[in-house]
Structure formats: structure tokens, C-alpha cells
PDB file of N, CA and C in Angstrom:
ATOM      1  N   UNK A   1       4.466  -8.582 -14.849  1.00  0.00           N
ATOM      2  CA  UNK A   1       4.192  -7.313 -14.198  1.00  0.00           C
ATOM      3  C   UNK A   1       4.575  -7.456 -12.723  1.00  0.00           C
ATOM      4  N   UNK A   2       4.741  -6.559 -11.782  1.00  0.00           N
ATOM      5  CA  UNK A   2       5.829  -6.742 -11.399  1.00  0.00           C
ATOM      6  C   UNK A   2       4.790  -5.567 -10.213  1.00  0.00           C
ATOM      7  N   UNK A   3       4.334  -5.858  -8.602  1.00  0.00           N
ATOM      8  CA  UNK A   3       3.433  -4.848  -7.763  1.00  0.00           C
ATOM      9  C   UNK A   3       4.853  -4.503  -6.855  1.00  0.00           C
ATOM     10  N   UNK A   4       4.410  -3.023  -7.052  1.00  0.00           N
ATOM     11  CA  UNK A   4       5.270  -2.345  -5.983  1.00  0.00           C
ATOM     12  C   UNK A   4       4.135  -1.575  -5.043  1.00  0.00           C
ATOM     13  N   UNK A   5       4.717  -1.050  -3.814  1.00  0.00           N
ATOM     14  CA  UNK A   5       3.945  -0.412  -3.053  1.00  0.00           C
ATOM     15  C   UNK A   5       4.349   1.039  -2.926  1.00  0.00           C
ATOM     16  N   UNK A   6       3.448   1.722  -2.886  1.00  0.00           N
ATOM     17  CA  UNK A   6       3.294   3.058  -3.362  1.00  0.00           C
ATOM     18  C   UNK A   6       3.996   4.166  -2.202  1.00  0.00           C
ATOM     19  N   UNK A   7       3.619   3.777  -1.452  1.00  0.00           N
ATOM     20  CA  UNK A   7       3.767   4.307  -0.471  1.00  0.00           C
ATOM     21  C   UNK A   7       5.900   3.296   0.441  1.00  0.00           C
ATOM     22  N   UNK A   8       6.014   2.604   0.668  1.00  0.00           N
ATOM     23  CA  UNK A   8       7.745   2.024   1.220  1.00  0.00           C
ATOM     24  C   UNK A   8       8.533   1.511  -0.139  1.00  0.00           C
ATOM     25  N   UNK A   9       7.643   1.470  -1.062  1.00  0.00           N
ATOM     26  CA  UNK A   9       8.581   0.879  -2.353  1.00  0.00           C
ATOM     27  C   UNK A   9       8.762  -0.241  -2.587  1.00  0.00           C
ATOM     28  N   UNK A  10       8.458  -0.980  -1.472  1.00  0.00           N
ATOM     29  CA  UNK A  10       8.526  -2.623  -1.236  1.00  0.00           C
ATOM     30  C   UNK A  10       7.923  -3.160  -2.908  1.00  0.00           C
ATOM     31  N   UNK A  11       8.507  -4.662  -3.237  1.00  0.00           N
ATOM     32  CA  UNK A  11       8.120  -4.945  -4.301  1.00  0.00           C
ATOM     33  C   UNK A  11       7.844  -6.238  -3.927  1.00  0.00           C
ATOM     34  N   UNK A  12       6.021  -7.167  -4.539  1.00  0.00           N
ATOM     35  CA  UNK A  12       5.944  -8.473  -3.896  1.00  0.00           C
ATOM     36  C   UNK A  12       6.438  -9.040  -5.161  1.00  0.00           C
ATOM     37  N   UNK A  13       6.833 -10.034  -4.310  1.00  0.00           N
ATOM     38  CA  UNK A  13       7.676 -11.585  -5.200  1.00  0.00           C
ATOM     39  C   UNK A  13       7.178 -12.349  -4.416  1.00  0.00           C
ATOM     40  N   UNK A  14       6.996 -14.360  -4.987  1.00  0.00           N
ATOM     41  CA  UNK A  14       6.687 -15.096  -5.442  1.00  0.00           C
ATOM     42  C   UNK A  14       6.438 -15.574  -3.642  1.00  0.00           C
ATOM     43  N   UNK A  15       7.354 -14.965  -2.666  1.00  0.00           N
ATOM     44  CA  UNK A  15       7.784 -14.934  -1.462  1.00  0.00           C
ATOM     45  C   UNK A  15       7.286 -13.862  -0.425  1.00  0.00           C
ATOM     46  N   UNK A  16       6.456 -12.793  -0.718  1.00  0.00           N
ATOM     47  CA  UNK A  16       5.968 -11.814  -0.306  1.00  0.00           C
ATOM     48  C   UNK A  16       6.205 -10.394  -0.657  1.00  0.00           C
ATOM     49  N   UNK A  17       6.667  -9.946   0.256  1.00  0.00           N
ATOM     50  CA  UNK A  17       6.712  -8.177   0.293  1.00  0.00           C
ATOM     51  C   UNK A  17       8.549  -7.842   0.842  1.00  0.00           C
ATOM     52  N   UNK A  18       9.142  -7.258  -0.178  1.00  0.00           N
ATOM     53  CA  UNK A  18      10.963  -7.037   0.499  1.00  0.00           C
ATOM     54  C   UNK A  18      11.323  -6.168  -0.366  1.00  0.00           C
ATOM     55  N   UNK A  19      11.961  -5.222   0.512  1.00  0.00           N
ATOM     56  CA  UNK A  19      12.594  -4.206   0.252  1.00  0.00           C
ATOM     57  C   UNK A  19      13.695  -4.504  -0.936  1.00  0.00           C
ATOM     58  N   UNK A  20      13.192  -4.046  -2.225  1.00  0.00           N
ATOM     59  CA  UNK A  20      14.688  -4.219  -3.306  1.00  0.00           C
ATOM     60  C   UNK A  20      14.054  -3.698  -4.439  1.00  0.00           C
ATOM     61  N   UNK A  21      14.892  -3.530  -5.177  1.00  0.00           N
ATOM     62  CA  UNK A  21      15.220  -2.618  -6.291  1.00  0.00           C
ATOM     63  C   UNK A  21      13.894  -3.367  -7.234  1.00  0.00           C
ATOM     64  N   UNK A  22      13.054  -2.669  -8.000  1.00  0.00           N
ATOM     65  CA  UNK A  22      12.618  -3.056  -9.241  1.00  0.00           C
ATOM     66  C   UNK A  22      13.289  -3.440 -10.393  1.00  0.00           C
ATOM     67  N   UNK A  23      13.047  -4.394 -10.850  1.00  0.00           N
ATOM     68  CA  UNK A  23      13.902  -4.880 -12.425  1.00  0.00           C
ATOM     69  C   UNK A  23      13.733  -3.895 -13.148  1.00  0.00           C
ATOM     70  N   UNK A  24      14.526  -4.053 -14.288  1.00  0.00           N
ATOM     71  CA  UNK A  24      15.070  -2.877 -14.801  1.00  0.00           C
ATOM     72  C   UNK A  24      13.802  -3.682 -16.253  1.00  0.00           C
ATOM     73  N   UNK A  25      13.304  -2.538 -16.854  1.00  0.00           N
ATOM     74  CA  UNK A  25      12.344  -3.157 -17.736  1.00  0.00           C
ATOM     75  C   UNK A  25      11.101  -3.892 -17.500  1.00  0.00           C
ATOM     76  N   UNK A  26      10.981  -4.027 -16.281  1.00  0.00           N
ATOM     77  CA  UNK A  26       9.267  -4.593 -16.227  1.00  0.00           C
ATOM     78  C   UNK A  26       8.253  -3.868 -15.934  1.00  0.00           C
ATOM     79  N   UNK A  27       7.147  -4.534 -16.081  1.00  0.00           N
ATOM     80  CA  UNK A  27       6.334  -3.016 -16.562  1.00  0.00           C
ATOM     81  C   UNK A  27       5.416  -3.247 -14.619  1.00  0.00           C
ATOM     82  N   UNK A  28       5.301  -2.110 -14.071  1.00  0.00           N
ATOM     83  CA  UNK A  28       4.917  -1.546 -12.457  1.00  0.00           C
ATOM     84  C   UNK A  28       3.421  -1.838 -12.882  1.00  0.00           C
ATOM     85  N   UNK A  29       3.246  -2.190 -11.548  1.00  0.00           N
ATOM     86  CA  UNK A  29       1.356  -1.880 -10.439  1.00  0.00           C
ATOM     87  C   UNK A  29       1.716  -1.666  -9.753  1.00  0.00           C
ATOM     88  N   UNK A  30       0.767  -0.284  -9.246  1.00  0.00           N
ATOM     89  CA  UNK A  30       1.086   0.263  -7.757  1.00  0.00           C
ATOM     90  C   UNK A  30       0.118  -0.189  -6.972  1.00  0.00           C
ATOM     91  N   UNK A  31       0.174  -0.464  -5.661  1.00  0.00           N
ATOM     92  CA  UNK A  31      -0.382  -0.453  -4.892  1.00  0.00           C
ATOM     93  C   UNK A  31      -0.427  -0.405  -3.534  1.00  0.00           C
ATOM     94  N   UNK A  32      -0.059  -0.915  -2.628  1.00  0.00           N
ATOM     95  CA  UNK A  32       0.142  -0.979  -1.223  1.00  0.00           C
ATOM     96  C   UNK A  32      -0.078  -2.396  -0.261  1.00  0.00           C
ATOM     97  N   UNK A  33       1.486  -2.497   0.208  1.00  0.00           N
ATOM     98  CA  UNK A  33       1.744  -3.279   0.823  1.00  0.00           C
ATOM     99  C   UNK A  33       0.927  -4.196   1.972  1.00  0.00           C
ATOM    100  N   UNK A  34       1.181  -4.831   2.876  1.00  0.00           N
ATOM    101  CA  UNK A  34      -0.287  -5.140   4.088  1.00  0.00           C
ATOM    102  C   UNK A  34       0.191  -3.759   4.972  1.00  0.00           C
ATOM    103  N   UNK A  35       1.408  -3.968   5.506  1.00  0.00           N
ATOM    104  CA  UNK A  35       1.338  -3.033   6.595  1.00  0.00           C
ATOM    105  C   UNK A  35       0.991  -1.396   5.819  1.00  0.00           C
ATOM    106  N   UNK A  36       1.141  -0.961   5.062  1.00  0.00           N
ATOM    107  CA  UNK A  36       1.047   0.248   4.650  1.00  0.00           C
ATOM    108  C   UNK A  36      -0.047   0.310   4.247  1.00  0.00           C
ATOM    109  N   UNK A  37      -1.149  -0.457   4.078  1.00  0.00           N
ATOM    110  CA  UNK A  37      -2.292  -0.553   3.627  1.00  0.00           C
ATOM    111  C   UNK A  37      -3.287  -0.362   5.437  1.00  0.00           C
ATOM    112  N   UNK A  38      -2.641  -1.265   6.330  1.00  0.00           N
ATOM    113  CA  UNK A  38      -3.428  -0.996   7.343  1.00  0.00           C
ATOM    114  C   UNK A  38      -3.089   0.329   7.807  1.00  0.00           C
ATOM    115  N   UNK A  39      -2.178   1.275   7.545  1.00  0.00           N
ATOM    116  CA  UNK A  39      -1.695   2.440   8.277  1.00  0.00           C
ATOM    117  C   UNK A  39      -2.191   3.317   7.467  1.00  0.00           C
ATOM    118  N   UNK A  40      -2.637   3.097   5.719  1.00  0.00           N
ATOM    119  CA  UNK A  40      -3.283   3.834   5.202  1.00  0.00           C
ATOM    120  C   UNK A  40      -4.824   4.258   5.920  1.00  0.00           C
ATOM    121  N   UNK A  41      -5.513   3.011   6.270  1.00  0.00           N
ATOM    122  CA  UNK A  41      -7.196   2.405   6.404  1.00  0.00           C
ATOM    123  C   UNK A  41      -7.193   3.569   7.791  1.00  0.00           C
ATOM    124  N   UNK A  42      -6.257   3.283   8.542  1.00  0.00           N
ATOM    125  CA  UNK A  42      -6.407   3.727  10.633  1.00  0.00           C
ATOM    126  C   UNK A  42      -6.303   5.413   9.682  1.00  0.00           C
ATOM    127  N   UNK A  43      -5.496   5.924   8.893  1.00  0.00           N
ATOM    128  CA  UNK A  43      -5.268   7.473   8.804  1.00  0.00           C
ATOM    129  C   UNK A  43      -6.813   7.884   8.046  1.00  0.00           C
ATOM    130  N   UNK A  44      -7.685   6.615   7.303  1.00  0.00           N
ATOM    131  CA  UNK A  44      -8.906   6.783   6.333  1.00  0.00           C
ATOM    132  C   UNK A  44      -9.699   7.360   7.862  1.00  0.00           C
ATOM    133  N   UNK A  45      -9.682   6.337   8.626  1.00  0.00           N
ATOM    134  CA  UNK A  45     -10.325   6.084   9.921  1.00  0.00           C
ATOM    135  C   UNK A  45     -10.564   7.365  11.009  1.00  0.00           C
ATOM    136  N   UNK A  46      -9.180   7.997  10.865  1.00  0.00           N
ATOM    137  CA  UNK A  46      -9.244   8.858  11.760  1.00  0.00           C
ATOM    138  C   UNK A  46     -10.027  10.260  11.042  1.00  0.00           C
ATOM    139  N   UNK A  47      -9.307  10.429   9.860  1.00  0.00           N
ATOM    140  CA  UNK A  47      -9.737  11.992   8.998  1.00  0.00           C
ATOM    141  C   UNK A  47     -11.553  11.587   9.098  1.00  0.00           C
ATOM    142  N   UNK A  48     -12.547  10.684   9.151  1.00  0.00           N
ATOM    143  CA  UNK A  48     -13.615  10.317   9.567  1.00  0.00           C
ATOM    144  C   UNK A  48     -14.343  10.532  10.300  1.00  0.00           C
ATOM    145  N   UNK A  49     -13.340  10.483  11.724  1.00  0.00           N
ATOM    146  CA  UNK A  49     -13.431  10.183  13.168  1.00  0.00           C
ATOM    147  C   UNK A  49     -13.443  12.064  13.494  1.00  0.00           C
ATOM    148  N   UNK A  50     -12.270  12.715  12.986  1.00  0.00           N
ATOM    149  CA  UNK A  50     -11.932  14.102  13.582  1.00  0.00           C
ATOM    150  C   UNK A  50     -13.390  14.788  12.488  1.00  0.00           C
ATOM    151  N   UNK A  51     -13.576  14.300  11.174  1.00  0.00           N
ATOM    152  CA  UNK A  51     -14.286  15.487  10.507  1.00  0.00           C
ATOM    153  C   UNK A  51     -15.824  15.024  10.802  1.00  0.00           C
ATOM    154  N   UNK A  52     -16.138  14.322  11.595  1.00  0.00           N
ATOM    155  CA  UNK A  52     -17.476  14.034  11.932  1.00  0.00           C
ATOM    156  C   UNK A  52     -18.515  13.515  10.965  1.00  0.00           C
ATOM    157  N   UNK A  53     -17.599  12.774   9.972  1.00  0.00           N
ATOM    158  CA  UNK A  53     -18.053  11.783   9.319  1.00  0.00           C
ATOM    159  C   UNK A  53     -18.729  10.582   9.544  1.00  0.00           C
ATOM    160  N   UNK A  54     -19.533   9.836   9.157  1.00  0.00           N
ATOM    161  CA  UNK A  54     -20.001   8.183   9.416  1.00  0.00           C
ATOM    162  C   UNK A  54     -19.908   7.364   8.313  1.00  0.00           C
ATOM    163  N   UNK A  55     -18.854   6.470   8.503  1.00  0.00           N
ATOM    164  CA  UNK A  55     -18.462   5.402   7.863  1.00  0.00           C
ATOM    165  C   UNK A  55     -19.547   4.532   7.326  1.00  0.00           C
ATOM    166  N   UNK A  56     -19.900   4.276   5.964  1.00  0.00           N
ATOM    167  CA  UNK A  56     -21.152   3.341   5.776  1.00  0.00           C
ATOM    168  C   UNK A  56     -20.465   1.688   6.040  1.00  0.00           C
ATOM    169  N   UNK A  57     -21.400   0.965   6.633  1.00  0.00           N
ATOM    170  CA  UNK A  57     -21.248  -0.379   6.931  1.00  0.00           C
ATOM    171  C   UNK A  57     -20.619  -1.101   5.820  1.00  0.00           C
TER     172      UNK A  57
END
């Protein structure tokens, strides 16, 4: 199985996170990369921050 990131497409191998094509026939997990994962968390962070939400510990 074979993690791609949901959000740049990036696919990790054995070596990390790089931009390239998915094999043809293996079966996908989505999920999200580091950096797209921290840029996800700061956008969680802010919609929080503006709607006057409180983050539980």
C-alpha cells in the first residue's frame, strides 16, 4: 500500500515524501504529508482563533 498526500500528491517511499507519479496498480492511503499537515493544523488554528472557539488541551 502505497501513502499519498491528499492535499500536494506527494507519495512517501522507503526515503520520505517526493513528488512522483503513483504506481500504476497499488492500492492508495490518503493522508497528509509533514509540511501540509502543519499548514493544515495553523488553518485548524486560525478558523478557532477568528470563530471564538477554545481549543481543548
Amino acid at each position: 500500500m502505497q501513502v499519498i498526500c491528499c492535499v500536494c500528491h506527494k507519495t512517501k517511499n522507503h526515503k520520505g515524501w517526493a513528488k512522483q507519479a503513483a504506481r500504476s496498480g497499488v492500492r492508495l492511503s490518503h493522508g497528509y504529508c509533514p509540511r501540509c499537515y502543519r499548514q493544515m493544523m495553523e488553518m485548524v488554528d486560525n478558523f478557532f482563533v477568528l470563530n471564538g472557539c477554545r481549543k481543548s488541551a
